[in-house]
PDB file of N, CA and C in Angstrom:
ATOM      1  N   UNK A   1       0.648  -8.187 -13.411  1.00  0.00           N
ATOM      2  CA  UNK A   1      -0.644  -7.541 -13.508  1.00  0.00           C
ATOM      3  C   UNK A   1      -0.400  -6.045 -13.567  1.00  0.00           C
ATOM      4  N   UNK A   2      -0.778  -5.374 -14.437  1.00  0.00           N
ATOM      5  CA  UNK A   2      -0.740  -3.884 -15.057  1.00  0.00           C
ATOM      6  C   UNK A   2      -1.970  -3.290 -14.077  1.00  0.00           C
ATOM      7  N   UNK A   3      -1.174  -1.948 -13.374  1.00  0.00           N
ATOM      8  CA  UNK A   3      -1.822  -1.280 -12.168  1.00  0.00           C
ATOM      9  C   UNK A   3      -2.966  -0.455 -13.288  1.00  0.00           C
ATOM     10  N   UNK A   4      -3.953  -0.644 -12.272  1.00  0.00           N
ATOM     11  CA  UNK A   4      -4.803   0.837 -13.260  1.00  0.00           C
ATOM     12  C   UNK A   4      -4.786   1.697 -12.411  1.00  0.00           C
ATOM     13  N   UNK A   5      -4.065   1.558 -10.880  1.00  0.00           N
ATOM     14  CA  UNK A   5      -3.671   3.276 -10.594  1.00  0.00           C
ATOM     15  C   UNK A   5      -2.798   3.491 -10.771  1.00  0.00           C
ATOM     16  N   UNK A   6      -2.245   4.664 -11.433  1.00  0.00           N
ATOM     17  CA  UNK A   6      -1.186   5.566 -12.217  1.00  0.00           C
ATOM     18  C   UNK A   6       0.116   5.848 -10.659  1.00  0.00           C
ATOM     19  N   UNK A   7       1.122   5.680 -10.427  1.00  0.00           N
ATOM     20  CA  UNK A   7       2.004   5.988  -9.682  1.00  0.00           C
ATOM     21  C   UNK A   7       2.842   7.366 -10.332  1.00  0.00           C
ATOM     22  N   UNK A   8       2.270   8.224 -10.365  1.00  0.00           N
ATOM     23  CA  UNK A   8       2.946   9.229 -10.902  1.00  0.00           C
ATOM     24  C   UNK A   8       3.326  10.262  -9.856  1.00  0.00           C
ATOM     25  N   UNK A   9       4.235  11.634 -10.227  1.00  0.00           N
ATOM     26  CA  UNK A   9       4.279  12.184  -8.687  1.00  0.00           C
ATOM     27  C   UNK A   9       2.954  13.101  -7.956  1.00  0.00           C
ATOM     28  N   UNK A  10       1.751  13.688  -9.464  1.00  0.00           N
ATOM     29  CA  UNK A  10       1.330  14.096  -8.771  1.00  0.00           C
ATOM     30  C   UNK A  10       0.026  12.916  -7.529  1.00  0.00           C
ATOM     31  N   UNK A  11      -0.170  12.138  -7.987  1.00  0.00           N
ATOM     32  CA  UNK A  11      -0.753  11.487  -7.181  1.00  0.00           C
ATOM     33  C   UNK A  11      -0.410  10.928  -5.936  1.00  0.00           C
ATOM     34  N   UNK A  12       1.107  10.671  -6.019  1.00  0.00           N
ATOM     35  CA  UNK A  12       1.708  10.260  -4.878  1.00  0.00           C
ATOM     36  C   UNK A  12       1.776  11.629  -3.778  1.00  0.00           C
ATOM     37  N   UNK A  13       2.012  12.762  -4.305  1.00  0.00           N
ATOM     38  CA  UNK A  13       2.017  13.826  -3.759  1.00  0.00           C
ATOM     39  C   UNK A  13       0.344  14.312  -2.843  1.00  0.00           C
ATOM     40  N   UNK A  14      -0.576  13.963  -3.495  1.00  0.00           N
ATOM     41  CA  UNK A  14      -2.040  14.099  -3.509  1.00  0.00           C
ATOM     42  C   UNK A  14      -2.304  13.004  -2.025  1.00  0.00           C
ATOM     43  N   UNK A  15      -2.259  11.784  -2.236  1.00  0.00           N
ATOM     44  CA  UNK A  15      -2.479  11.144  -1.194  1.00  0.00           C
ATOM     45  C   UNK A  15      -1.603  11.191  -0.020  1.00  0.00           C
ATOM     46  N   UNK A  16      -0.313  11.717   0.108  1.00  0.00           N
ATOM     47  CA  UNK A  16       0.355  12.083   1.546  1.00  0.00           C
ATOM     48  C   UNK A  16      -0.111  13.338   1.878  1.00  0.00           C
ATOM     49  N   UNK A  17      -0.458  14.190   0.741  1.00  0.00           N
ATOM     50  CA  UNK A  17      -1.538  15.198   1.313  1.00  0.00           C
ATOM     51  C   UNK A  17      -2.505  14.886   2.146  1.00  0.00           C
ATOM     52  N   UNK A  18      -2.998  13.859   1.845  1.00  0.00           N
ATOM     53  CA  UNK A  18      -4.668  13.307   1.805  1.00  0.00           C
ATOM     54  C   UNK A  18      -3.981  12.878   3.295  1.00  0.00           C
ATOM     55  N   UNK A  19      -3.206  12.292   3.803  1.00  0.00           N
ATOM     56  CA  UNK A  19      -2.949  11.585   5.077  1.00  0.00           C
ATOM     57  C   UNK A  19      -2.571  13.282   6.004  1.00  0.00           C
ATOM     58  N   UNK A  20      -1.547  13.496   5.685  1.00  0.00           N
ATOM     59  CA  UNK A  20      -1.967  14.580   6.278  1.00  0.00           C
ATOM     60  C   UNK A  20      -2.403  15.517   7.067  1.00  0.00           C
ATOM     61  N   UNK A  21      -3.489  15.962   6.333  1.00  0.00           N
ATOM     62  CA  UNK A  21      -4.840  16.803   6.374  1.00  0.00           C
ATOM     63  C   UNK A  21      -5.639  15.766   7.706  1.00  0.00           C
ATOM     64  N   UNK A  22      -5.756  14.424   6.864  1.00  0.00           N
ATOM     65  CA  UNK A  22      -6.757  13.385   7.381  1.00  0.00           C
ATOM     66  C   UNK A  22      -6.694  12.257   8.497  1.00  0.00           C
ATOM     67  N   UNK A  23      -5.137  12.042   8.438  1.00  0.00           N
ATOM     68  CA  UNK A  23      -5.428  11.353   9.629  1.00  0.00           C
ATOM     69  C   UNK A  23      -5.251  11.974  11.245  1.00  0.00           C
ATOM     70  N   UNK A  24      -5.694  10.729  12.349  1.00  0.00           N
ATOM     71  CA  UNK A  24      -6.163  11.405  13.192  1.00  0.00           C
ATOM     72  C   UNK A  24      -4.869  12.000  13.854  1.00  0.00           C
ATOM     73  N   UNK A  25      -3.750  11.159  13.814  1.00  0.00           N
ATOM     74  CA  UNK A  25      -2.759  11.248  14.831  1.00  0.00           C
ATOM     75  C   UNK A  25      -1.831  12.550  14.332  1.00  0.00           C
ATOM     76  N   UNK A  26      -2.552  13.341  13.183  1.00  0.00           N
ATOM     77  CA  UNK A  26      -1.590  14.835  12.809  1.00  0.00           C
ATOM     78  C   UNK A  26      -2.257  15.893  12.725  1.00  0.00           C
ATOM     79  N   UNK A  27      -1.626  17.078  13.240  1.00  0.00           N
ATOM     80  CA  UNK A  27      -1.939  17.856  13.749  1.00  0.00           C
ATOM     81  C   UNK A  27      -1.131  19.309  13.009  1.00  0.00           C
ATOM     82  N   UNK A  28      -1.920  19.792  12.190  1.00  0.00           N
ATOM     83  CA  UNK A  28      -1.338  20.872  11.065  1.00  0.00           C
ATOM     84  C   UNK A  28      -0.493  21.829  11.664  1.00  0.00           C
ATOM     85  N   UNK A  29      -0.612  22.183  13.141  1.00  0.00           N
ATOM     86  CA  UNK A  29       0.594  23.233  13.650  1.00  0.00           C
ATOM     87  C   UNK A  29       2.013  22.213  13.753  1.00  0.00           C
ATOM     88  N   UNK A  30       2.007  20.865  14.388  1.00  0.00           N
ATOM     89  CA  UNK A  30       2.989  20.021  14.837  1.00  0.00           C
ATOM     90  C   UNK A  30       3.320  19.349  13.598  1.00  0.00           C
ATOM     91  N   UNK A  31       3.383  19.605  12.200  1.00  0.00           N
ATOM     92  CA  UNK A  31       3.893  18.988  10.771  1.00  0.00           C
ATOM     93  C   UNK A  31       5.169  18.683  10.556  1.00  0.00           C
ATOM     94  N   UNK A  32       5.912  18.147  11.212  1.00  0.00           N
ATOM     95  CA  UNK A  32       7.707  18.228  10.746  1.00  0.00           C
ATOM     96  C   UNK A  32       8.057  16.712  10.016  1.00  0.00           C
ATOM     97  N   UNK A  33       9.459  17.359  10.159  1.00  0.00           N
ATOM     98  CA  UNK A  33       9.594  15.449   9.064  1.00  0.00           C
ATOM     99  C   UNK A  33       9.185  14.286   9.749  1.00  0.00           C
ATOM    100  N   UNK A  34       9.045  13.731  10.583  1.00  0.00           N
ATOM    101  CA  UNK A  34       8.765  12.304  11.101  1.00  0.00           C
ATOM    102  C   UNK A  34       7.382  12.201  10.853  1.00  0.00           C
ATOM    103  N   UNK A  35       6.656  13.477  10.783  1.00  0.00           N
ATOM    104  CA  UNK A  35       5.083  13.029  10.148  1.00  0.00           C
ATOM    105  C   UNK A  35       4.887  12.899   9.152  1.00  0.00           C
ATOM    106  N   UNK A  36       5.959  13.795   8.718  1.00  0.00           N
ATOM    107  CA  UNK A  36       5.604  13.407   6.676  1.00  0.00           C
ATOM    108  C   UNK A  36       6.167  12.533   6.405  1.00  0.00           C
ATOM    109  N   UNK A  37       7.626  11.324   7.108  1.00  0.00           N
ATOM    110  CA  UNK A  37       7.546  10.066   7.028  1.00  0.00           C
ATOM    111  C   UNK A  37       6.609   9.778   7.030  1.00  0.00           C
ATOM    112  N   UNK A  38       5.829   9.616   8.232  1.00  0.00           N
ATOM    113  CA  UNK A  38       4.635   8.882   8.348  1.00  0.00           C
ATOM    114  C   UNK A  38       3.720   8.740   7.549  1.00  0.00           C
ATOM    115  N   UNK A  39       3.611  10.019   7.089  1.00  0.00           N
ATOM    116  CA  UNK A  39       2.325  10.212   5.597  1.00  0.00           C
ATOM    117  C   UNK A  39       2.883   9.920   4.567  1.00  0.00           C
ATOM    118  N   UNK A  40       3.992   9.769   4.525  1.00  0.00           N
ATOM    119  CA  UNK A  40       4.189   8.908   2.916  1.00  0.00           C
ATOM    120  C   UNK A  40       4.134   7.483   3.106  1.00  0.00           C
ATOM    121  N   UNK A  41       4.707   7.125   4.510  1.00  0.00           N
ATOM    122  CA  UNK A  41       4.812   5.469   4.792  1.00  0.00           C
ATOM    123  C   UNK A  41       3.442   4.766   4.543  1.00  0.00           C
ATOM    124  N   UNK A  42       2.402   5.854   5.480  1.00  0.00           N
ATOM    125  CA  UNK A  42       0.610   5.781   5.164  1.00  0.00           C
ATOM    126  C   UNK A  42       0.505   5.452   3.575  1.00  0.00           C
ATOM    127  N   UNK A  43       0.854   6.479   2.443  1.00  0.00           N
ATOM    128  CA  UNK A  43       0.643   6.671   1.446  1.00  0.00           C
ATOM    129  C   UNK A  43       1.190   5.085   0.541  1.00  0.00           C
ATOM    130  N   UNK A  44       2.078   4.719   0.832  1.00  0.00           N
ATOM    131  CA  UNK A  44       2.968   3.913   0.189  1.00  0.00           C
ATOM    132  C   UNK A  44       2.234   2.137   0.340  1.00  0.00           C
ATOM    133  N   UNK A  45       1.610   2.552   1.999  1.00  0.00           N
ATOM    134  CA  UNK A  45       1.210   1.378   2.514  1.00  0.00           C
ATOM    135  C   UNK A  45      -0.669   1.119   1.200  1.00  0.00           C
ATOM    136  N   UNK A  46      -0.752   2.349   1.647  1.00  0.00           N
ATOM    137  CA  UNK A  46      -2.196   2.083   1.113  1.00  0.00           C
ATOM    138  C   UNK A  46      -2.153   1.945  -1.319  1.00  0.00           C
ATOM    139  N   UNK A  47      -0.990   2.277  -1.580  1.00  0.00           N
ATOM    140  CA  UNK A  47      -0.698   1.883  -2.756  1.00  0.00           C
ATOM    141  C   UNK A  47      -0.427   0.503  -2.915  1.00  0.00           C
ATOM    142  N   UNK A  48       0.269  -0.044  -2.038  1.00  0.00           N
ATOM    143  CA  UNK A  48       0.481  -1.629  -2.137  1.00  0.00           C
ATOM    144  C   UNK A  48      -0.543  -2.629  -2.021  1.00  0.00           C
ATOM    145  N   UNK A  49      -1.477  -1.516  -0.963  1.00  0.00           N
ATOM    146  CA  UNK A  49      -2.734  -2.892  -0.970  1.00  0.00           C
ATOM    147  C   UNK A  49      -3.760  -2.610  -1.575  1.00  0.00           C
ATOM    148  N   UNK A  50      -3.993  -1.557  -2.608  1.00  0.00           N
ATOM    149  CA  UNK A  50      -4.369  -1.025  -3.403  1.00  0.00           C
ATOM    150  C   UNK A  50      -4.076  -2.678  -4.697  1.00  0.00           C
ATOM    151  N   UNK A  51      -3.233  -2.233  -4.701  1.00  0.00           N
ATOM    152  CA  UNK A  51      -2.328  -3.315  -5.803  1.00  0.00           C
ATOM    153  C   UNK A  51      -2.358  -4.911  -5.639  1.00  0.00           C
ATOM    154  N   UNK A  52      -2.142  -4.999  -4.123  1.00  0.00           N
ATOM    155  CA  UNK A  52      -2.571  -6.455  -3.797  1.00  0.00           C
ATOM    156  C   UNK A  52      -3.919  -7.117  -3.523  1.00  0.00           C
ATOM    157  N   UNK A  53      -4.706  -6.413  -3.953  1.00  0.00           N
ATOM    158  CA  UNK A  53      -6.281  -5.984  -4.279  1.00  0.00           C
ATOM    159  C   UNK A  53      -6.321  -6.400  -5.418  1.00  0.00           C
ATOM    160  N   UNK A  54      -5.538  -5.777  -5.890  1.00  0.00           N
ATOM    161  CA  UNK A  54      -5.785  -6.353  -7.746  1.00  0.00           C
ATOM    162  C   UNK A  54      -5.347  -7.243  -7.969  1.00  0.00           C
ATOM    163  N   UNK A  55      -4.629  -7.642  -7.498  1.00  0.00           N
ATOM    164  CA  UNK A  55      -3.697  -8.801  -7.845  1.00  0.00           C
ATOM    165  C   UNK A  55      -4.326 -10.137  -7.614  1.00  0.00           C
ATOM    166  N   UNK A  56      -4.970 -10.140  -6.324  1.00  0.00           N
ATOM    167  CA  UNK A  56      -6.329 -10.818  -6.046  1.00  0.00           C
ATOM    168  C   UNK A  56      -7.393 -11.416  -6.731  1.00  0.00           C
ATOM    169  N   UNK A  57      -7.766 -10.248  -7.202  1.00  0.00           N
ATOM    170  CA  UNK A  57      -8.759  -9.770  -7.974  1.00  0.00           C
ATOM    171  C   UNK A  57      -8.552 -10.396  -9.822  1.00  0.00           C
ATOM    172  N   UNK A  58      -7.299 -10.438  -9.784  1.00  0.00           N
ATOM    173  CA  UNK A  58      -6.579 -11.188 -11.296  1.00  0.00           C
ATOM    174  C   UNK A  58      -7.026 -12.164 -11.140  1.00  0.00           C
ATOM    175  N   UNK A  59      -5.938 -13.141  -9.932  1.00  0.00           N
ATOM    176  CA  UNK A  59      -6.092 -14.507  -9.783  1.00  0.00           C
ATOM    177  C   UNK A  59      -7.571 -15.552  -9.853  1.00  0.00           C
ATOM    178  N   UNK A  60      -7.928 -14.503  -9.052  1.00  0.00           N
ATOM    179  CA  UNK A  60      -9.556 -15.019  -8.970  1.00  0.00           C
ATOM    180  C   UNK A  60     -10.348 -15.514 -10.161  1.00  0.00           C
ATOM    181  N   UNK A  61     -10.531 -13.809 -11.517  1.00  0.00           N
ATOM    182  CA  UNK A  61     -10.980 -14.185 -12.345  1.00  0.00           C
ATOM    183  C   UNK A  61     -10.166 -15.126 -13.185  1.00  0.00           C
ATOM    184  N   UNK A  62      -8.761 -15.586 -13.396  1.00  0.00           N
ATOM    185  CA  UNK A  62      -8.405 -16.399 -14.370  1.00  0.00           C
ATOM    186  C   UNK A  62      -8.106 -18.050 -13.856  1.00  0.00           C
ATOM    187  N   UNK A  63      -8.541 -17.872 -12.298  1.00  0.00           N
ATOM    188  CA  UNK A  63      -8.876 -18.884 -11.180  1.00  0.00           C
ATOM    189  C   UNK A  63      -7.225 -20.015 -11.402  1.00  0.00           C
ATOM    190  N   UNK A  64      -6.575 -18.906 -11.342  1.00  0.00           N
ATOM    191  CA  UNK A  64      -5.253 -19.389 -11.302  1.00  0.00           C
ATOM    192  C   UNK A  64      -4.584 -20.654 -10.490  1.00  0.00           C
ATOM    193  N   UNK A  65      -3.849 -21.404 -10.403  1.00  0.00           N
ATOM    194  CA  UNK A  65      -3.519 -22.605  -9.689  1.00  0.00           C
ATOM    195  C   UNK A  65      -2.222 -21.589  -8.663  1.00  0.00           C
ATOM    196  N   UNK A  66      -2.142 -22.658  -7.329  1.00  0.00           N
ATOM    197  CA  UNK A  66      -1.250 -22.542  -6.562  1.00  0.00           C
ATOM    198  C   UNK A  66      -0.843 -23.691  -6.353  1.00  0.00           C
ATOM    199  N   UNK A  67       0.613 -23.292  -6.241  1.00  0.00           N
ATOM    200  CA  UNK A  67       1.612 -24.698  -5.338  1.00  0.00           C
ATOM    201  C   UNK A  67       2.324 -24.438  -3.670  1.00  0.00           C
ATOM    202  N   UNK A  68       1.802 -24.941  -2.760  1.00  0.00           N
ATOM    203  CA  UNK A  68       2.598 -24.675  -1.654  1.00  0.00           C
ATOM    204  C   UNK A  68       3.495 -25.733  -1.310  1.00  0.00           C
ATOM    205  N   UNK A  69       3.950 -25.770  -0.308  1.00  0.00           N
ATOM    206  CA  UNK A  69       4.811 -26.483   0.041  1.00  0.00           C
ATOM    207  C   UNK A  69       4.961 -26.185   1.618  1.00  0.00           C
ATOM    208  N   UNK A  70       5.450 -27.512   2.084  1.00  0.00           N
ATOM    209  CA  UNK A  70       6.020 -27.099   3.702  1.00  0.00           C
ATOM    210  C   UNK A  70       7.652 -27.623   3.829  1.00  0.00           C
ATOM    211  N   UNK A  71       8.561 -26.975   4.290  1.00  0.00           N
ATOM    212  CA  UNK A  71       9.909 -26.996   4.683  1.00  0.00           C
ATOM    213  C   UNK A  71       9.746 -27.918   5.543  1.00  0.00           C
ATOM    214  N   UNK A  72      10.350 -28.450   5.627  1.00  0.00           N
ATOM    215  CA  UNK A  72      10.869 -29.554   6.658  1.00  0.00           C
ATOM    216  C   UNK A  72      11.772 -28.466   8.192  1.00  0.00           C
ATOM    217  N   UNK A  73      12.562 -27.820   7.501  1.00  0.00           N
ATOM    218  CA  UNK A  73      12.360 -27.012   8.589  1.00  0.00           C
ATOM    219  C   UNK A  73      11.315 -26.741  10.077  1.00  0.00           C
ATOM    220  N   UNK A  74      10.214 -26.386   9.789  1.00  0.00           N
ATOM    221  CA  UNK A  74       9.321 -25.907  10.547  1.00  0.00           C
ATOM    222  C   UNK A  74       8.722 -27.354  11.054  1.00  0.00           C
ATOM    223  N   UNK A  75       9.106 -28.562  11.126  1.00  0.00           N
ATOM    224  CA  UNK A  75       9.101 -29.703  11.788  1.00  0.00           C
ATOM    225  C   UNK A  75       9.771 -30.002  12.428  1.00  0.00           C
ATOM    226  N   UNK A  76      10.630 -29.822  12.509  1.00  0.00           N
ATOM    227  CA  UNK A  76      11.438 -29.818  13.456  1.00  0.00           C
ATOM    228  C   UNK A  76      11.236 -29.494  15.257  1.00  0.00           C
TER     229      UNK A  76
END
């Protein structure tokens, strides 16, 4: 499934901004690297489910089939 949000740098750059600025647990004097981990980890997290949103959102409309299965394993 073809993203229609663009992963490019300035956007990726834009939304760890966006965390940042925005979330609660940062604090613009205390900014060092383990927060801007954090705000990209934020950033990265919210692109994936961004995506697994859509992906969803595919299945649904082309009301796709699933196969599961159970391991014998987990009977044990």
């Amino acid at each position: 499934v073809s993203s229609s949000s663009s992963l490019d740098s300035s956007s990726i750059a834009s939304n760890i901004q966006f965390h940042a600025e925005f979330t609660p647990s940062f604090s613009p004097k205390d900014f060092g690297l383990p927060k801007a981990y954090q705000a990209t980890s934020l950033s990265v997290r919210d692109s994936l489910i961004k995506n697994l949103n859509e992906t969803y959102e595919h299945y649904e409309k082309i009301n796709g089939k699933e196969a599961c299965y159970l391991s014998m394993e987990f009977l044990q």
